[in-house]
Protein backbone atom coordinates (compact mmCIF):
# COMPACT_ATOMS: atom_id res chain seq x y z
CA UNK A 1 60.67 86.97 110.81
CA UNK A 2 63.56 84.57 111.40
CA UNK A 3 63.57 82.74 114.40
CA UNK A 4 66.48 81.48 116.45
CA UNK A 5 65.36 78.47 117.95
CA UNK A 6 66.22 77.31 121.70
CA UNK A 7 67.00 73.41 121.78
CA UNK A 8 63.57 72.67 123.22
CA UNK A 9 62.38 73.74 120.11
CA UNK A 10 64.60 72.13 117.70
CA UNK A 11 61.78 69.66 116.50
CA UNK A 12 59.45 72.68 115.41
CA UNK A 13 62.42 74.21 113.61
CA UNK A 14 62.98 70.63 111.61
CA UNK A 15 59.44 70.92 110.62
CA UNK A 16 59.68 74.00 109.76
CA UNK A 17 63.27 73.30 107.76
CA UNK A 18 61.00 70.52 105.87
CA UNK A 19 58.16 72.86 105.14
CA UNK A 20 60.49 75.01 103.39
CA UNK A 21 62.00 72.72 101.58
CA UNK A 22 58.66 71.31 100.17
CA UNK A 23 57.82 74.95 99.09
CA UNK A 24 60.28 75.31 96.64
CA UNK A 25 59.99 75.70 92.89
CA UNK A 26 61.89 73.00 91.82
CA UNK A 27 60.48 70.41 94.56
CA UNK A 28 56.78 71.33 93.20
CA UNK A 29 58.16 70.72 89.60
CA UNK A 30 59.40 67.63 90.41
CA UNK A 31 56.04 66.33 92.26
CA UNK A 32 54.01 67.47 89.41
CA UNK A 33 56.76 65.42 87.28
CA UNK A 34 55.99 62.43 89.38
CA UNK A 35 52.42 62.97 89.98
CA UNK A 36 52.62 63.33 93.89
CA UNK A 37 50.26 65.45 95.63
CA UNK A 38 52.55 67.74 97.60
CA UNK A 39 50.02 69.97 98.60
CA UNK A 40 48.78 67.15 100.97
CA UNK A 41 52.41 66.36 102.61
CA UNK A 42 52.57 70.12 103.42
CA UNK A 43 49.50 70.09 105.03
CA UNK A 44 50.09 67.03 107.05
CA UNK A 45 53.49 68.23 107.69
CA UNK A 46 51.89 71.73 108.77
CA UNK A 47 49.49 69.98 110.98
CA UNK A 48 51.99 68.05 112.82
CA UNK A 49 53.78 71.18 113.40
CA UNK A 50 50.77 72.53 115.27
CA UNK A 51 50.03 69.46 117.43
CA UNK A 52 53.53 69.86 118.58
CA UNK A 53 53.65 73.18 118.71
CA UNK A 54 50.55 72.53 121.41
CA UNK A 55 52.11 70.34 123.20
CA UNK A 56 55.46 71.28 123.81
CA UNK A 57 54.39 75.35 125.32
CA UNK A 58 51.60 73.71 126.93
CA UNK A 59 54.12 71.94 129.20
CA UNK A 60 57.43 74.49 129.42
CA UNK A 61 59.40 74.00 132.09
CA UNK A 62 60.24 77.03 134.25
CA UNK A 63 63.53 77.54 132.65
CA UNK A 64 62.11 77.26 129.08
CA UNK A 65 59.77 79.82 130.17
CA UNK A 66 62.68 82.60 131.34
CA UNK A 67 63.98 81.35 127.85
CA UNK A 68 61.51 82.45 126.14
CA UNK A 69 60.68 85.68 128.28
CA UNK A 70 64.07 86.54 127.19
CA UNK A 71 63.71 85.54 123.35
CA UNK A 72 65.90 87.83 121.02
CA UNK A 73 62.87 88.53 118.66
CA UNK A 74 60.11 89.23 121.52
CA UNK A 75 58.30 92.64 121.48
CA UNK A 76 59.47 95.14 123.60
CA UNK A 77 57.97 97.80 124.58
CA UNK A 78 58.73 100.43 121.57
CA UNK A 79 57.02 97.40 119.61
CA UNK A 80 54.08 97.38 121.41
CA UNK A 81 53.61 101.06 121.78
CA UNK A 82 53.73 101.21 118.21
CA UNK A 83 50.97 98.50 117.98
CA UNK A 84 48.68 99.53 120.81
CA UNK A 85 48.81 103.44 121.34
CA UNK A 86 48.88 106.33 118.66
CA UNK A 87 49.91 109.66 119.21
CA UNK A 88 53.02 108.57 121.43
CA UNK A 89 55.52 111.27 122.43
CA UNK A 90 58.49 110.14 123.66
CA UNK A 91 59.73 112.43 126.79
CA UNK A 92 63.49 112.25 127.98
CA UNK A 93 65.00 113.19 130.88
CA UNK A 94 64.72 113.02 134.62
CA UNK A 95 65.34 116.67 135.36
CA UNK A 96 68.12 115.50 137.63
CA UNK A 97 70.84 114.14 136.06
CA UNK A 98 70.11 112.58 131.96
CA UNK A 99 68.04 110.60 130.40
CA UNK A 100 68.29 106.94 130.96
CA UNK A 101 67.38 105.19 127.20
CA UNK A 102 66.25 101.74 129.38
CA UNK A 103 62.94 103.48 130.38
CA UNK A 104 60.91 105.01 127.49
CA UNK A 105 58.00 106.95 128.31
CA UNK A 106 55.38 109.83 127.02
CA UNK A 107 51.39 110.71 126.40
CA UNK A 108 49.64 108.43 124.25
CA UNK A 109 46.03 107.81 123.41
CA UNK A 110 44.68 104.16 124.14
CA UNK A 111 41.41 103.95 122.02
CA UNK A 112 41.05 107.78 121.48
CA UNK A 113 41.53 108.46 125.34
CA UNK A 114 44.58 110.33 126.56
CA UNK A 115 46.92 107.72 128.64
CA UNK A 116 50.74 108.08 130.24
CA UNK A 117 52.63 105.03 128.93
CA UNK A 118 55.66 104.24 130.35
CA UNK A 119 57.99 100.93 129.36
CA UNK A 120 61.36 99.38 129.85
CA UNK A 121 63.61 98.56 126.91
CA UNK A 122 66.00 96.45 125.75
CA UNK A 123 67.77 96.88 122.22
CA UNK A 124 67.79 94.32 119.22
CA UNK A 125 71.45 94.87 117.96
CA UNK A 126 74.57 95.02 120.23
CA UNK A 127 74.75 99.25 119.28
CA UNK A 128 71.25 99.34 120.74
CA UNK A 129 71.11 97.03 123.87
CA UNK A 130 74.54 98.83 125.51
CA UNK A 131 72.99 102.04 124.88
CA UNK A 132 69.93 100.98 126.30
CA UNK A 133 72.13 99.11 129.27
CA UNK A 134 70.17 96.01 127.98
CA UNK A 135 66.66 96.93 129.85
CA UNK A 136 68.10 98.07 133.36
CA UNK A 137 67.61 101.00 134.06
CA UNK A 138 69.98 103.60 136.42
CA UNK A 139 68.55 105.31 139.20
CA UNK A 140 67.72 108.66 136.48
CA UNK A 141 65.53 106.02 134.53
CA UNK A 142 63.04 105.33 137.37
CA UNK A 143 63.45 108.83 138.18
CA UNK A 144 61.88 109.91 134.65
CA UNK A 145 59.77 107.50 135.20
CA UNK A 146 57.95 109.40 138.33
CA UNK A 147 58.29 112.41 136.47
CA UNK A 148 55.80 111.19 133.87
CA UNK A 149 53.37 109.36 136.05
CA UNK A 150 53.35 112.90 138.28
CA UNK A 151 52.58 114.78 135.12
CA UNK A 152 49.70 111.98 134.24
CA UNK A 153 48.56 112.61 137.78
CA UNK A 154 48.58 116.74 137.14
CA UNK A 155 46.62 115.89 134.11
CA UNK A 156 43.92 113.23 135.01
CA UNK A 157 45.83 110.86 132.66
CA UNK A 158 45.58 106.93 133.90
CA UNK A 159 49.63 105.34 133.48
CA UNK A 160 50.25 101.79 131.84
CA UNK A 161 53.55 100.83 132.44
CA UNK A 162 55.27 98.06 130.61
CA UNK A 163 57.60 95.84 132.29
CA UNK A 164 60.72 93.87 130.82
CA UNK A 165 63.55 93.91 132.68
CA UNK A 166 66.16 91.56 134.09
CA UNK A 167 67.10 93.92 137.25
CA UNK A 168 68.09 97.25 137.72
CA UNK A 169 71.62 98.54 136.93
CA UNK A 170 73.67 97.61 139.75
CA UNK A 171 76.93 99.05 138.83
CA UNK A 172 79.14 101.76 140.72
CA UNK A 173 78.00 104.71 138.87
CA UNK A 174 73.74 102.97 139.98
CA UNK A 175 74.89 102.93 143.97
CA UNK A 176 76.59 106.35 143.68
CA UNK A 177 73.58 108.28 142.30
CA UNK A 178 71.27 106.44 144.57
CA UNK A 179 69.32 103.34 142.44
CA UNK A 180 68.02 102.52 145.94
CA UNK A 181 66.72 104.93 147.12
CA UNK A 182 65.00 105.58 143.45
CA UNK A 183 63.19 102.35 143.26
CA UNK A 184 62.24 103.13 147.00
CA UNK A 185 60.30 106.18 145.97
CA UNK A 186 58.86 104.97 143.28
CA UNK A 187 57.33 102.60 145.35
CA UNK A 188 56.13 104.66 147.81
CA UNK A 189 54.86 107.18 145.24
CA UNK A 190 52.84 105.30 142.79
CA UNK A 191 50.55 103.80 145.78
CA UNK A 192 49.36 107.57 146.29
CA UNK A 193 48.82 108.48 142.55
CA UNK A 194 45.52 109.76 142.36
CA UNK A 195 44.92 107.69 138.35
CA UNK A 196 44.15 104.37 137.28
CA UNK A 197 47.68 102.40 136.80
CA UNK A 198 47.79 98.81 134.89
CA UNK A 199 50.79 97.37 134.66
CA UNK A 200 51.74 94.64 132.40
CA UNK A 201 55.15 92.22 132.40
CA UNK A 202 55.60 91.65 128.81
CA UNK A 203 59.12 89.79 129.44
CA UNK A 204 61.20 89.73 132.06
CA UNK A 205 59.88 91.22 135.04
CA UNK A 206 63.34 90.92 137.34
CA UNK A 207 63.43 92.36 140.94
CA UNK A 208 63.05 95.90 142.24
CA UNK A 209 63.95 96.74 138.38
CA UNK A 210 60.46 95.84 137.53
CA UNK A 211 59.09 96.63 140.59
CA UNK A 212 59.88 100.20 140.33
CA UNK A 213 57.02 100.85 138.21
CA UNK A 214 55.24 97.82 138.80
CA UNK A 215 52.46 99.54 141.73
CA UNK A 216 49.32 98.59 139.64
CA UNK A 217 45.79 98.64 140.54
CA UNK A 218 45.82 95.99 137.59
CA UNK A 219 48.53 93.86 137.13
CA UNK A 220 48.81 92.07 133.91
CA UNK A 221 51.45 89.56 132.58
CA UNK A 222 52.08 87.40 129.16
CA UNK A 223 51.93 83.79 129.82
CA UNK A 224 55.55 82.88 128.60
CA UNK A 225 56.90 86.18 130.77
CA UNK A 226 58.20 85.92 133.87
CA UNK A 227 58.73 87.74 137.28
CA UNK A 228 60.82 87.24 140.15
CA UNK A 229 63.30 88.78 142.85
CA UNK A 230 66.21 87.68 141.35
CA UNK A 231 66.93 85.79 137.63
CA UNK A 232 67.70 82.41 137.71
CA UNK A 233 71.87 82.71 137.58
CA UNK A 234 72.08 85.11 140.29
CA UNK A 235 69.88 83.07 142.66
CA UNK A 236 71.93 79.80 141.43
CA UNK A 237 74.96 81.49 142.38
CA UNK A 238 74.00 82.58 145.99
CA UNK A 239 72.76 79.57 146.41
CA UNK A 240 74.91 77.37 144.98
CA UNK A 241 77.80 78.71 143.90
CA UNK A 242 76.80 77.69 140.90
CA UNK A 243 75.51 79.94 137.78
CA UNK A 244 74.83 76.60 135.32
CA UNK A 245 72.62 75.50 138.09
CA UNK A 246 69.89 77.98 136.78
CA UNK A 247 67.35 75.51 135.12
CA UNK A 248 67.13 74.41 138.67
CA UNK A 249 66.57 77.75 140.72
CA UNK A 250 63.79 79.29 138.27
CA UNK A 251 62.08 75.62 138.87
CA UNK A 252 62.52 76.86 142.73
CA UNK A 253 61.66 80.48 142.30
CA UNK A 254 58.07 80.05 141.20
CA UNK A 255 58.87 82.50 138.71
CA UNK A 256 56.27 81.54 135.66
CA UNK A 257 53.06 83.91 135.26
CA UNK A 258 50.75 80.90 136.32
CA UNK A 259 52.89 80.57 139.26
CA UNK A 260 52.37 84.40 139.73
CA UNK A 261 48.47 84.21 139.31
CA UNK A 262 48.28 81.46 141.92
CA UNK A 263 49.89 83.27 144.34
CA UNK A 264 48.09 86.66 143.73
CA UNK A 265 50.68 88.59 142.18
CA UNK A 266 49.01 89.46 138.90
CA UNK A 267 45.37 89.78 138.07
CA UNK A 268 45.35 88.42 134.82
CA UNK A 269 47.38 85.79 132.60
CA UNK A 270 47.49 87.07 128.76
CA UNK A 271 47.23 84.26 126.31
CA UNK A 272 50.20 84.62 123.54
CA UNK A 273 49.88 83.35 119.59
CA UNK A 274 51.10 79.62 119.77
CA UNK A 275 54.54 79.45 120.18
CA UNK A 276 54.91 82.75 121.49
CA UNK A 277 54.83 86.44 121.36
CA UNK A 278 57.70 86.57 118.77
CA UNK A 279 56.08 84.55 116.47
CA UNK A 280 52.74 86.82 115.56
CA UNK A 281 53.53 90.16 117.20
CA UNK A 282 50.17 91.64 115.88
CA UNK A 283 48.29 89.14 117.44
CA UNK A 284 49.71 89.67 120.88
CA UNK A 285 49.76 93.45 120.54
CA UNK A 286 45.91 92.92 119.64
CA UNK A 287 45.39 90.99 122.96
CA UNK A 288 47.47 93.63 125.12
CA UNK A 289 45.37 96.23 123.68
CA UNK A 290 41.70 94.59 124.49
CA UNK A 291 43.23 93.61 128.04
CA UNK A 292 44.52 97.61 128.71
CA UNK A 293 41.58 98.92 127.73
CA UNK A 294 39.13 96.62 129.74
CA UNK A 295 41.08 97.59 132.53
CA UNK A 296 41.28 100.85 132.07
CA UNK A 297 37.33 100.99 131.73
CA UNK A 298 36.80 99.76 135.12
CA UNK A 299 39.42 101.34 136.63
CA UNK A 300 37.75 104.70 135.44
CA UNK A 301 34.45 103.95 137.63
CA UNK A 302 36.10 103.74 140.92
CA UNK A 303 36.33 107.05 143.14
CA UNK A 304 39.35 108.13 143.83
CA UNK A 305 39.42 107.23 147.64
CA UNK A 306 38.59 104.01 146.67
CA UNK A 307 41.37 103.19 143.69
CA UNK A 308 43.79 104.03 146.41
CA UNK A 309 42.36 101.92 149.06
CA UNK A 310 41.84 98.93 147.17
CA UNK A 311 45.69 100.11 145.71
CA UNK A 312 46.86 99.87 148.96
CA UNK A 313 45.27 96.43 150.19
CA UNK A 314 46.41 94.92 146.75
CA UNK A 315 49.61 95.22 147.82
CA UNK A 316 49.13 94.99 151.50
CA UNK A 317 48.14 91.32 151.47
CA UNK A 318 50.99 89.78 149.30
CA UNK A 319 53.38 90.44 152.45
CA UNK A 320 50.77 87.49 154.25
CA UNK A 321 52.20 84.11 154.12
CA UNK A 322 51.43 80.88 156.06
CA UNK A 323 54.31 77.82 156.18
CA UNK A 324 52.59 74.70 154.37
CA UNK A 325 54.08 71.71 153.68
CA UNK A 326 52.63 70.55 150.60
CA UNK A 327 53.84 71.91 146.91
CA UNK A 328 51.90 74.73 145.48
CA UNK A 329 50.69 74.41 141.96
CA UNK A 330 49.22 76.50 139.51
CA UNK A 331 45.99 75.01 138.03
């Protein structure tokens, strides 16, 4: 896969320029010619790579990280259905009004048990992302989206949503067929499904957009993904007026999944292949997959009464908050 570097990466994709150019025919022709042992410059070459490779996403700054949340090549959710689930079939429609192509959904089977998987997508050409309204979804997409997880309900299947998102549509056409009032029943709805739900932000999990199907007993999220009320522009421009001023309002927002772990927001930070999801999409599918299903597994031994209580304080104790003066960190 090609990858389109960001400028904090440009030194990787130098190294990675060099490494090509030592693998060609004609440069190994000419090192044999000359008796060099190119072999060994590729693997110190390849080695340096991955000591800065290492370094430089063991220290992103917040704005690197909604960088690479929002990385061109990252696996949506189609990608990881494909990877984790088999037997998926896709269901359209909200009964209501159309089918909204930002929120994909259908039964699946997670490890040979039946599942309701539900995900947000974004599109990898231009054709694709404005038919899929690049990820945000009207208020008919959340809409399906309650359809399904009531079906799942009517048939004892747990729900896995998949969140990547950077807000919900908030056009003329969103306000006139009621987006608020959509995301507001989906949040009041999934607290009192009867199943097991894990969610997990695989990208960008932006405002009520991602909240709308976000009301997990298990919440999961990739460590280079990110989640927050508002992206980093549209809080820079409140703010400030100021849209280029973005670097500096995700550092404020707290938005990074270790931020999000600190704070109690998500249960779990999934480790991605070094350098991120994009670059080994097997390997993260592989770790989304182990994650789900532990999950799932415990999820499965809880009475009912009690996967809605616990549901219900989850989300009952992230509105408690306490004014401190000093900086909060994650570890």
């Amino acid at each position: 896969m090609q990858i389109n570097p960001f400028d904090f990466e440009r030194p990787i994709a130098e190294l990675d320029q060099i490494l090509v150019e030592l693998s060609r025919p004609e440069k190994r022709r000419e090192a044999e010619e000359q008796g060099i042992d190119l072999e060994a410059e590729i693997q110190r070459v390849e080695q340096e790579k991955q000591r800065l490779m290492r370094h430089l996403f063991a220290h992103l700054s917040p704005w690197e990280k909604t960088q690479m949340a929002r990385y061109p090549q990252r696996p949506y959710s189609l990608d990881y259905i494909r990877q984790v689930f088999d037997d998926f079939m896709e269901m359209s429609g909200d009964r209501l009004f159309g089918n909204d192509e930002a929120v994909v959904g259908g039964p699946a089977l997670l490890e040979k048990k039946p599942v309701m998987v539900i995900g947000q997508q974004k599109g990898r050409d231009l054709k694709e992302r404005q038919r899929r309204n690049f990820g945000s979804a009207y208020p008919e997409g959340f809409r399906k989206a309650l359809r399904l997880m009531k079906m799942a309900e009517k048939f004892n299947r747990p729900i896995i949503t998949l969140v990547d998102t950077p807000a919900a549509e908030a056009g003329l056409g969103a306000e006139e067929r009621g987006i608020s009032e959509a995301i507001a029943r989906n949040l009041r709805e999934m607290p009192m499904l009867a199943v097991p739900i894990v969610t997990a932000v695989i990208g960008e999990g932006g405002s009520g957009g991602a909240l709308g199907i976000a009301v997990g007993d298990r919440v999961l999220m990739f460590e280079h993904a990110t989640y927050s009320v508002i992206p980093p522009e549209g809080c820079a421009a409140i703010l400030w007026r100021d849209r280029n001023r973005a670097a500096e309002a995700a550092g404020a927002l707290k938005l990074t999944a270790q931020h999000a772990h600190c704070f109690g927001l998500v249960d779990e930070v999934l480790i991605e292949p070094l350098g991120g999801a994009h670059r080994d999409p097997m390997a993260a599918s592989a770790t989304l997959k182990k994650a789900l299903t532990h999950h799932l597994d415990q999820l499965r031994e809880i009475p009912v009464p009690e996967l809605l209580e616990q549901r219900y304080q989850k989300f009952r104790q992230m509105g408690r908050w306490t004014e401190r003066t000093e900086t909060v960190e994650p570890e």
